[in-house]
C-alpha atoms as a PDB file:
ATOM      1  CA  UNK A   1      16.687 -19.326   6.079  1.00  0.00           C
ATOM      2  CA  UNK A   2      14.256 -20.707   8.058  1.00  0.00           C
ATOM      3  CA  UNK A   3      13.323 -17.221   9.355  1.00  0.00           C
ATOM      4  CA  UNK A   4      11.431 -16.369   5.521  1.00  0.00           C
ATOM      5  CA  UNK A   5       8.541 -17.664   4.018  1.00  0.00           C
ATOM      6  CA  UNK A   6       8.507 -19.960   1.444  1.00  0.00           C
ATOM      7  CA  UNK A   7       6.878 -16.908  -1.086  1.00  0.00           C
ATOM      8  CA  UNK A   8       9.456 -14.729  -0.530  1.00  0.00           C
ATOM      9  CA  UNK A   9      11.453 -14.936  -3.821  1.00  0.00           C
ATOM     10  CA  UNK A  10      13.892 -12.252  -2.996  1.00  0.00           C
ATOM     11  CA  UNK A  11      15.913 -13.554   0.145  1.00  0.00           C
ATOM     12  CA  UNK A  12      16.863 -10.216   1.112  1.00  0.00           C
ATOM     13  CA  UNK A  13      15.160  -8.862   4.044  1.00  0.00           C
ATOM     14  CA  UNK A  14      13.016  -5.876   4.671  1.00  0.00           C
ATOM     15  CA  UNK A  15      15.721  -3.081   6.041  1.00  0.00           C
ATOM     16  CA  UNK A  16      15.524  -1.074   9.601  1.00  0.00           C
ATOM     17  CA  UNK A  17      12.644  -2.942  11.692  1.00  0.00           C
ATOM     18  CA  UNK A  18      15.378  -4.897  13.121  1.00  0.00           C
ATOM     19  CA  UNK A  19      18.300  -2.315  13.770  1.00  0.00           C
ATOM     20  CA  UNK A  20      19.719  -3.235  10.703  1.00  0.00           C
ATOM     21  CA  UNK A  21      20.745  -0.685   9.217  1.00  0.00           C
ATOM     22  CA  UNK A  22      19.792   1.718  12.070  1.00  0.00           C
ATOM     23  CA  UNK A  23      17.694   4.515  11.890  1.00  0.00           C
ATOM     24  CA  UNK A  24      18.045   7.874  13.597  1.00  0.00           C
ATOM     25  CA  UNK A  25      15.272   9.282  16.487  1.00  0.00           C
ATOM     26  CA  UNK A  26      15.017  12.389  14.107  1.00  0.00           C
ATOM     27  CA  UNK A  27      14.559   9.742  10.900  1.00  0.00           C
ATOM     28  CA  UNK A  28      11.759   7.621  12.635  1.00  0.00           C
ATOM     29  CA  UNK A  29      10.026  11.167  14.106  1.00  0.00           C
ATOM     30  CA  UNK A  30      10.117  12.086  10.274  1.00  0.00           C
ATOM     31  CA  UNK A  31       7.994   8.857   9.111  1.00  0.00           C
ATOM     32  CA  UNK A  32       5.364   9.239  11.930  1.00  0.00           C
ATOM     33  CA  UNK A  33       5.055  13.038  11.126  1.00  0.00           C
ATOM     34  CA  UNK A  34       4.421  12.034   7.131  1.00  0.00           C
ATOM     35  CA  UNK A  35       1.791   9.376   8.249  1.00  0.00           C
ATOM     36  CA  UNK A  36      -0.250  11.637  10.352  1.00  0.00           C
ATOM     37  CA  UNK A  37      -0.238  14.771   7.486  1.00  0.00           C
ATOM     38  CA  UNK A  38      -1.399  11.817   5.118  1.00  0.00           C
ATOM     39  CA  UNK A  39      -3.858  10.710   7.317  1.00  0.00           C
ATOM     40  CA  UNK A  40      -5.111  14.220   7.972  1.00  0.00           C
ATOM     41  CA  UNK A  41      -5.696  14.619   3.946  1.00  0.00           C
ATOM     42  CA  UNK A  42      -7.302  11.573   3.298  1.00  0.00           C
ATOM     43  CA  UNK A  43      -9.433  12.400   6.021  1.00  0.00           C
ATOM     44  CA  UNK A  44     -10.146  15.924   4.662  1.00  0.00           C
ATOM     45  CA  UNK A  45      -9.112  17.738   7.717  1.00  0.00           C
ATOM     46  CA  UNK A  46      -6.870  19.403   5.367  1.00  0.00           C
ATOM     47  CA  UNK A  47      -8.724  19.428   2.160  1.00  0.00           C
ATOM     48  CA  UNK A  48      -8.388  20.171  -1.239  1.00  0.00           C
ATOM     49  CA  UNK A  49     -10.990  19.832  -3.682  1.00  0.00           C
ATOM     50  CA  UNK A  50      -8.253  19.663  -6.708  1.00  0.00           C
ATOM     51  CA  UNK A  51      -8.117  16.160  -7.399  1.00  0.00           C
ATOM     52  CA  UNK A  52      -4.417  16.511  -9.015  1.00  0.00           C
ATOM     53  CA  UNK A  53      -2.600  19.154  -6.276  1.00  0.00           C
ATOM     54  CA  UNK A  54      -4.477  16.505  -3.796  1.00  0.00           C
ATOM     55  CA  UNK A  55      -2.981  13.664  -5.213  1.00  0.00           C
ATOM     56  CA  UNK A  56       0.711  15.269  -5.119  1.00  0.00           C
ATOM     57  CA  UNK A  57       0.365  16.403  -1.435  1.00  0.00           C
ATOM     58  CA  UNK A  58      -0.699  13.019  -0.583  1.00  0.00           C
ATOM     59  CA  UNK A  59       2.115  11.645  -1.940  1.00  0.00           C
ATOM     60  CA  UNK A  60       4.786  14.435  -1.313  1.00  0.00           C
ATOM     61  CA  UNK A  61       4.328  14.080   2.537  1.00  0.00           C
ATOM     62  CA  UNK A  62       4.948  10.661   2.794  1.00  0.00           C
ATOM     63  CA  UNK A  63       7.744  10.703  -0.070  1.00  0.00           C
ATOM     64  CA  UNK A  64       9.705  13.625   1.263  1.00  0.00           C
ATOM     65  CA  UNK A  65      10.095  11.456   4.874  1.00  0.00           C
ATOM     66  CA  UNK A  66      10.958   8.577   3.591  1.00  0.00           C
ATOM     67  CA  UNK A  67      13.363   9.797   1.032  1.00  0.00           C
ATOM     68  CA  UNK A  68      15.143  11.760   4.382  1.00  0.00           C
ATOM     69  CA  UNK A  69      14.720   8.927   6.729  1.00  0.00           C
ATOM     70  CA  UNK A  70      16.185   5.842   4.025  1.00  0.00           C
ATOM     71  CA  UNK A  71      18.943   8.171   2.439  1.00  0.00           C
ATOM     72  CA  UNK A  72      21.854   6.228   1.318  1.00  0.00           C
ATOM     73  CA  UNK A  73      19.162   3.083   0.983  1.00  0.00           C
ATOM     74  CA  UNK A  74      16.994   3.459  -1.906  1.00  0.00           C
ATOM     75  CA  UNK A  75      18.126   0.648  -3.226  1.00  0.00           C
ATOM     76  CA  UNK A  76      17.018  -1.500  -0.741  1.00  0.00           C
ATOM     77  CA  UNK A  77      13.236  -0.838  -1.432  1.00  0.00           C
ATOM     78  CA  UNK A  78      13.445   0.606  -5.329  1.00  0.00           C
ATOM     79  CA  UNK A  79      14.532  -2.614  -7.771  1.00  0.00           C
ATOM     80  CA  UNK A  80      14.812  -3.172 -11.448  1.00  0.00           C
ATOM     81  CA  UNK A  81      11.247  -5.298 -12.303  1.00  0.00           C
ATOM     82  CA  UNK A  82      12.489  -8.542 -13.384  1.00  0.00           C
ATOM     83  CA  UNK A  83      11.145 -11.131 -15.529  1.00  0.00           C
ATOM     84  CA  UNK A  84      10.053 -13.471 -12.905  1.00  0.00           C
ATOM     85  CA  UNK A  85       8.381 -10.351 -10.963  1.00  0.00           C
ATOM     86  CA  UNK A  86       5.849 -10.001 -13.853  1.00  0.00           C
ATOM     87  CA  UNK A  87       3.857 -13.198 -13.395  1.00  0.00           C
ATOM     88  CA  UNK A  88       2.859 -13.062  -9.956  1.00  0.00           C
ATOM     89  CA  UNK A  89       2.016  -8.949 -10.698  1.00  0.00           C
ATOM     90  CA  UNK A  90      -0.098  -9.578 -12.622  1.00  0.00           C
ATOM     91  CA  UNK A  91      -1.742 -13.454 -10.842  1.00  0.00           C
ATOM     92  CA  UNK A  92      -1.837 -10.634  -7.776  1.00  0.00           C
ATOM     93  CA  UNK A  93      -3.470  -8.191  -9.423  1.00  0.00           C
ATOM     94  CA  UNK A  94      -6.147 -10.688 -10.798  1.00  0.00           C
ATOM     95  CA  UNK A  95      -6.440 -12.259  -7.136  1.00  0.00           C
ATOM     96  CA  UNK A  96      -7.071  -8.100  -5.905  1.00  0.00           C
ATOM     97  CA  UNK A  97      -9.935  -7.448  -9.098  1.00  0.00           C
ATOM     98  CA  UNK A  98     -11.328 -10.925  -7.647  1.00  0.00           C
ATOM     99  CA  UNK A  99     -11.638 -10.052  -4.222  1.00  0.00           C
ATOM    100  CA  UNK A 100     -12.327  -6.664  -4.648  1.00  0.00           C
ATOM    101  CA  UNK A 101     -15.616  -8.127  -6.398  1.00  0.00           C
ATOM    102  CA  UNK A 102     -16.945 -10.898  -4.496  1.00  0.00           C
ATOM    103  CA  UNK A 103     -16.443  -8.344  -1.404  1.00  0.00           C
ATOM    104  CA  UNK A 104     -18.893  -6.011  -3.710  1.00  0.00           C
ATOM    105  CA  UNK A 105     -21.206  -8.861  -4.330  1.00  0.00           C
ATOM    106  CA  UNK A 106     -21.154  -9.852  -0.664  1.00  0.00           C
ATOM    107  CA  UNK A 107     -21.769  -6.131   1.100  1.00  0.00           C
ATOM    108  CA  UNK A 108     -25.012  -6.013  -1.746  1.00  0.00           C
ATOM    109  CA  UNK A 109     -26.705  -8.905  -0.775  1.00  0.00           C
ATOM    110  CA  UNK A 110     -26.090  -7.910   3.205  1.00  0.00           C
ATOM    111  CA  UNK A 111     -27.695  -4.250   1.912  1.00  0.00           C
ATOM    112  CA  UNK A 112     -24.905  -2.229   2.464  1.00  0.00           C
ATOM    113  CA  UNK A 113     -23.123   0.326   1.000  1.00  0.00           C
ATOM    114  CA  UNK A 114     -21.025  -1.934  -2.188  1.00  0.00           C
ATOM    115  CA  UNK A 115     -18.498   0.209  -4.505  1.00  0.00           C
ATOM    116  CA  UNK A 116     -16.289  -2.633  -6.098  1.00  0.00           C
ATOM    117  CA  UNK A 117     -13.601  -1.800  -8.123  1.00  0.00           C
ATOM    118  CA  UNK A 118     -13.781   1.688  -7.529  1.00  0.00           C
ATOM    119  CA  UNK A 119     -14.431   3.755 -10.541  1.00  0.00           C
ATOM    120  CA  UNK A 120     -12.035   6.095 -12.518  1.00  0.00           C
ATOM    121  CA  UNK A 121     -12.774   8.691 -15.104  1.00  0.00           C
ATOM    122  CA  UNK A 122     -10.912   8.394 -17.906  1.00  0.00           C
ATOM    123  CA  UNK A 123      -8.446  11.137 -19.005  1.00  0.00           C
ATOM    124  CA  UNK A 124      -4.662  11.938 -19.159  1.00  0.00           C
ATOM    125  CA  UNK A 125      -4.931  14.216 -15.949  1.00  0.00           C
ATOM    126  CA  UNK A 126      -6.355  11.885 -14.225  1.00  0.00           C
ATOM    127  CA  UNK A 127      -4.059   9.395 -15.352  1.00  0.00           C
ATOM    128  CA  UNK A 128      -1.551  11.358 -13.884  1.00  0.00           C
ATOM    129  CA  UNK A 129      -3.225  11.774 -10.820  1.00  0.00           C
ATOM    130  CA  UNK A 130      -3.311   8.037 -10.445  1.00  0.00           C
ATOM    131  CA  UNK A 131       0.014   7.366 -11.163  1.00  0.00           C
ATOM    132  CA  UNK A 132       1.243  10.242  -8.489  1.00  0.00           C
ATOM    133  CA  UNK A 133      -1.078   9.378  -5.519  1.00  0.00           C
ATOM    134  CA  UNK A 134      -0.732   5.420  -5.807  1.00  0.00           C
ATOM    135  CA  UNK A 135       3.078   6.067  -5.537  1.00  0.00           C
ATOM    136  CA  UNK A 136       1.945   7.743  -2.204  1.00  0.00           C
ATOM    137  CA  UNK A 137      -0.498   5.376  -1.046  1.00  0.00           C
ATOM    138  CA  UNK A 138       2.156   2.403  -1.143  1.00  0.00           C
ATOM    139  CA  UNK A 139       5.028   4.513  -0.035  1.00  0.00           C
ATOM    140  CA  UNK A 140       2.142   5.237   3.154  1.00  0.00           C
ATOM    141  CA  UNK A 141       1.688   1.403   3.526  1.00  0.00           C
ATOM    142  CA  UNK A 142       5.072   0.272   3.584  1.00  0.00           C
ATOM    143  CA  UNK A 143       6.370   3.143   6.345  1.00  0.00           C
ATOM    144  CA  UNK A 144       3.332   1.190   8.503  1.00  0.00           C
ATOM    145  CA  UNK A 145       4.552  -1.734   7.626  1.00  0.00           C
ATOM    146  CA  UNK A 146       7.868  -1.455   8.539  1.00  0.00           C
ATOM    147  CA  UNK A 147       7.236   1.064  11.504  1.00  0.00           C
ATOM    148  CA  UNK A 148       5.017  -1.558  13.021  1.00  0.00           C
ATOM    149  CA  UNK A 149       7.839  -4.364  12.099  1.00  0.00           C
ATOM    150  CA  UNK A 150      10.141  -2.448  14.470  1.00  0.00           C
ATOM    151  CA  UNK A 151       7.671  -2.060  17.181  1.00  0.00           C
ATOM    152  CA  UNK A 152       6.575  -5.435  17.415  1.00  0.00           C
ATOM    153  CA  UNK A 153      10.149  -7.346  16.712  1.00  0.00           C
ATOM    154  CA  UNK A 154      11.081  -5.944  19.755  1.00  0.00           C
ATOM    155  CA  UNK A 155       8.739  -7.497  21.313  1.00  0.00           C
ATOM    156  CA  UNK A 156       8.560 -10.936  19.748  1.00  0.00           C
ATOM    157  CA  UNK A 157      12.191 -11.149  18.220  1.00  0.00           C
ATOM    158  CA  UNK A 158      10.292 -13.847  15.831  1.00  0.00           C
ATOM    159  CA  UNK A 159      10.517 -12.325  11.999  1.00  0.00           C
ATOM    160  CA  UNK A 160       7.586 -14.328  10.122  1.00  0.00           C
ATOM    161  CA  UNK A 161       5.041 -13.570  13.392  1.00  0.00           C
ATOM    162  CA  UNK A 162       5.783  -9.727  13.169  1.00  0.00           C
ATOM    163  CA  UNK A 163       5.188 -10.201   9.532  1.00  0.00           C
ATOM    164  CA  UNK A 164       1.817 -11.300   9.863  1.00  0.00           C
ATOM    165  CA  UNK A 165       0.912  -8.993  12.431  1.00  0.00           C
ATOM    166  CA  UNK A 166       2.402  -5.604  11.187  1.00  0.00           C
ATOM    167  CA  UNK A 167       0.700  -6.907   7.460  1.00  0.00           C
ATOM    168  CA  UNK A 168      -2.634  -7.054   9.474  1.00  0.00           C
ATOM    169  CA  UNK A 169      -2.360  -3.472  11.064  1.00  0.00           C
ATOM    170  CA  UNK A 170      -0.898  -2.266   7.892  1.00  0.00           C
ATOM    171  CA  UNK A 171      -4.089  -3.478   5.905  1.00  0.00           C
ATOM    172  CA  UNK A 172      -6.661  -2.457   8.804  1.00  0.00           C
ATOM    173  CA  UNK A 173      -5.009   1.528   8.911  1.00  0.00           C
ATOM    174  CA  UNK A 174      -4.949   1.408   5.421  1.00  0.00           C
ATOM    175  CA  UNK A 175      -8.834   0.505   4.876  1.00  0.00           C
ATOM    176  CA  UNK A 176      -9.784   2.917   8.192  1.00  0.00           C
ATOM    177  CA  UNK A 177      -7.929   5.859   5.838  1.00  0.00           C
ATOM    178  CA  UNK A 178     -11.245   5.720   3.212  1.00  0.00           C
ATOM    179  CA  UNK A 179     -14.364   5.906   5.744  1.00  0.00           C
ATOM    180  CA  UNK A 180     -16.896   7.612   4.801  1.00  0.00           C
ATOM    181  CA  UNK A 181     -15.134   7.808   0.926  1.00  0.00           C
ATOM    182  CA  UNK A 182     -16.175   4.237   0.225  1.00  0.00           C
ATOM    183  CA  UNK A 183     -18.832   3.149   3.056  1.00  0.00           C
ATOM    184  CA  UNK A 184     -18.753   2.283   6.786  1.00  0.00           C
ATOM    185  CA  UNK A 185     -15.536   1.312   8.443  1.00  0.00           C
ATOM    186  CA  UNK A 186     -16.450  -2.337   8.543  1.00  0.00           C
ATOM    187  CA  UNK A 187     -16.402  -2.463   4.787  1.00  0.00           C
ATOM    188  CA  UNK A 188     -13.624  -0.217   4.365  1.00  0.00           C
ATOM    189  CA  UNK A 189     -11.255  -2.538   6.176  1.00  0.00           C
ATOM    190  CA  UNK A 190     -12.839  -5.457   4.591  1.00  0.00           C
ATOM    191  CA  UNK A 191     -12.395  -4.213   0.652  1.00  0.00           C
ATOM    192  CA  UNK A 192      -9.482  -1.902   0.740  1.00  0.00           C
ATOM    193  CA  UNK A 193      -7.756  -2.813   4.215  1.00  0.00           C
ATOM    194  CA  UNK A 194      -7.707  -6.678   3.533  1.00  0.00           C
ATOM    195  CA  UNK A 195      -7.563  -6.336  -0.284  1.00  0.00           C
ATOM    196  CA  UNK A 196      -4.322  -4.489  -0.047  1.00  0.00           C
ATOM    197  CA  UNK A 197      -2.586  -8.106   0.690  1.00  0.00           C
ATOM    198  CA  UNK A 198      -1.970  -8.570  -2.567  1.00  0.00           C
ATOM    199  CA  UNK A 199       0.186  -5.826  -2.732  1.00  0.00           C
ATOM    200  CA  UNK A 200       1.763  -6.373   0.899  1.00  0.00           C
ATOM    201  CA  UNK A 201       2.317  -9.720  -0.442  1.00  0.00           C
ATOM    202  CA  UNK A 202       4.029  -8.824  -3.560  1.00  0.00           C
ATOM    203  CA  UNK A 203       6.240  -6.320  -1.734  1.00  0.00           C
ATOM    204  CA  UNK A 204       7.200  -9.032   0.653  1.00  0.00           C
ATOM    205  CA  UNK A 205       8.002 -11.455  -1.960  1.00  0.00           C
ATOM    206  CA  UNK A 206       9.964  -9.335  -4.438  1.00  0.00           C
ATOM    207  CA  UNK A 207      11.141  -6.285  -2.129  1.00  0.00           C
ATOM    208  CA  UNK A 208      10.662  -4.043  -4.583  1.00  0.00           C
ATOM    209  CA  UNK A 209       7.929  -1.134  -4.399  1.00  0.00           C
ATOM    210  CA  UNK A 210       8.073  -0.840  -7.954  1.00  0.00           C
ATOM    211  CA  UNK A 211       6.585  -4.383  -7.944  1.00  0.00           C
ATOM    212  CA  UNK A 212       4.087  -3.768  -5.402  1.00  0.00           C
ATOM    213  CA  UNK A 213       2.824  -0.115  -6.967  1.00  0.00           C
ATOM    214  CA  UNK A 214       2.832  -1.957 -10.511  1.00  0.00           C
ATOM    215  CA  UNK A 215       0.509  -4.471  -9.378  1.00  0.00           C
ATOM    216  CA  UNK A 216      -1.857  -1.558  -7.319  1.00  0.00           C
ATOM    217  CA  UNK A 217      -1.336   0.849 -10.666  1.00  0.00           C
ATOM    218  CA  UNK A 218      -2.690  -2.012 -13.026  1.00  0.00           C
ATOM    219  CA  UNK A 219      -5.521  -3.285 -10.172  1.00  0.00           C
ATOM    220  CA  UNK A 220      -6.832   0.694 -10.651  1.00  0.00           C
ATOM    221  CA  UNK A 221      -6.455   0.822 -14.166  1.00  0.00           C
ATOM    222  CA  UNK A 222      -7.508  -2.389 -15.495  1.00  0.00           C
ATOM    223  CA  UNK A 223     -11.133  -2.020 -15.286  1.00  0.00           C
ATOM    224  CA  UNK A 224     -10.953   1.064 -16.755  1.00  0.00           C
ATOM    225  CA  UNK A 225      -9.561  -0.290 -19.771  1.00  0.00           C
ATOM    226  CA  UNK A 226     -11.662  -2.873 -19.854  1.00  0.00           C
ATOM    227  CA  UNK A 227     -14.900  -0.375 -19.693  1.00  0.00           C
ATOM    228  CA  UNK A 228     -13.291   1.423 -22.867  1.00  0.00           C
ATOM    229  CA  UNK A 229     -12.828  -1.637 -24.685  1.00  0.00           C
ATOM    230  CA  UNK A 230     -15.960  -3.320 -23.953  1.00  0.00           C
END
């Protein structure tokens, strides 16, 4: 299969960008509309200052499209986590805490704005709130992803080159979503745009979102644990 990268563990590939299966007008109308609500609460058009009900609509309004749109396919994205999934979860998430901070270390000494790993507060609400609005954020990333696919396979019929370039956009929409949450745009896209690889990669390797939102989950949470322990 000359047409996958070496990485890719899972030899199944990523469903609809290229016809097959085939999705609906109505089901691709459905994904865009759930990107642009999300967008519009991350951005606080629509705002909420409820950290919990926000983290639920953030996630219901991409969840509720994509469970419409991929019906009769769940299984196709949703996967049991095997034993060989767990190493490179958790090498990923280690390569994501290491980025994350020697992006932080970089944007100080330039004099800008620096939040590395960003910081949590401790609680079993917002534990919850973590675990629900993660769940959105890669459900958001992988309708890019594989909206994007489509778009550009049409155009390039070449599988590993509309990888790369629908990761790219995927990672640069992705960081744009937390301007003016976590600094200028520049950095945004730098630190979580291009640090959300790892878990673009992972999906890509395993095709499982359960692998990828395992190894974002324990990149937000690790730190945290690590501040109560030490």
């Amino acid at each position: 299969m000359t047409d996958f990268f070496k990485f890719e563990t899972v030899k199944e590939d990523i469903p609809f960008y290229n016809g097959e299966p085939k999705l609906s007008k109505i089901a691709w109308a459905s994904l865009i509309l759930g990107l642009v609500i999300y967008y519009l609460l991350i951005r606080d058009i629509i705002y909420t200052d409820d950290a919990l009900v926000f983290a639920f609509a953030t996630t219901l309004v991409v969840l509720i499209p994509f469970l419409f749109a991929f019906r009769g396919h769940y299984s196709r994205f949703f996967k049991r986590i095997h034993k060989r999934d767990i190493k490179p979860i958790i090498l990923y998430t280690i390569a994501g805490l290491i980025y994350s901070l020697a992006m932080a270390f970089l944007f100080e000494g330039l004099g800008l704005k620096a939040i590395g790993v960003e910081e949590m507060f401790i609680g079993f609400l917002m534990f919850i709130r973590l675990v629900v609005q993660l769940l959105g954020e890669e459900l958001f990333k992988i309708i890019i992803l594989i909206i994007v696919m489509y778009l550009i396979y049409k155009l390039t019929n070449d599988r590993k080159r509309t990888i790369i370039i629908a990761s790219i956009i995927t990672m640069i929409v992705f960081g744009g979503c937390h301007q003016g949450e976590a600094g200028s745009l520049l950095r945004v896209i730098v630190v979580q745009g291009f640090g959300s690889i790892f878990d673009i990669l992972i999906y890509l390797k395993t095709k499982n979102v359960f692998a990828s939102y395992a190894t974002h989950l324990l990149f937000d949470i690790v730190p945290d644990l690590m501040g109560l322990i030490f």
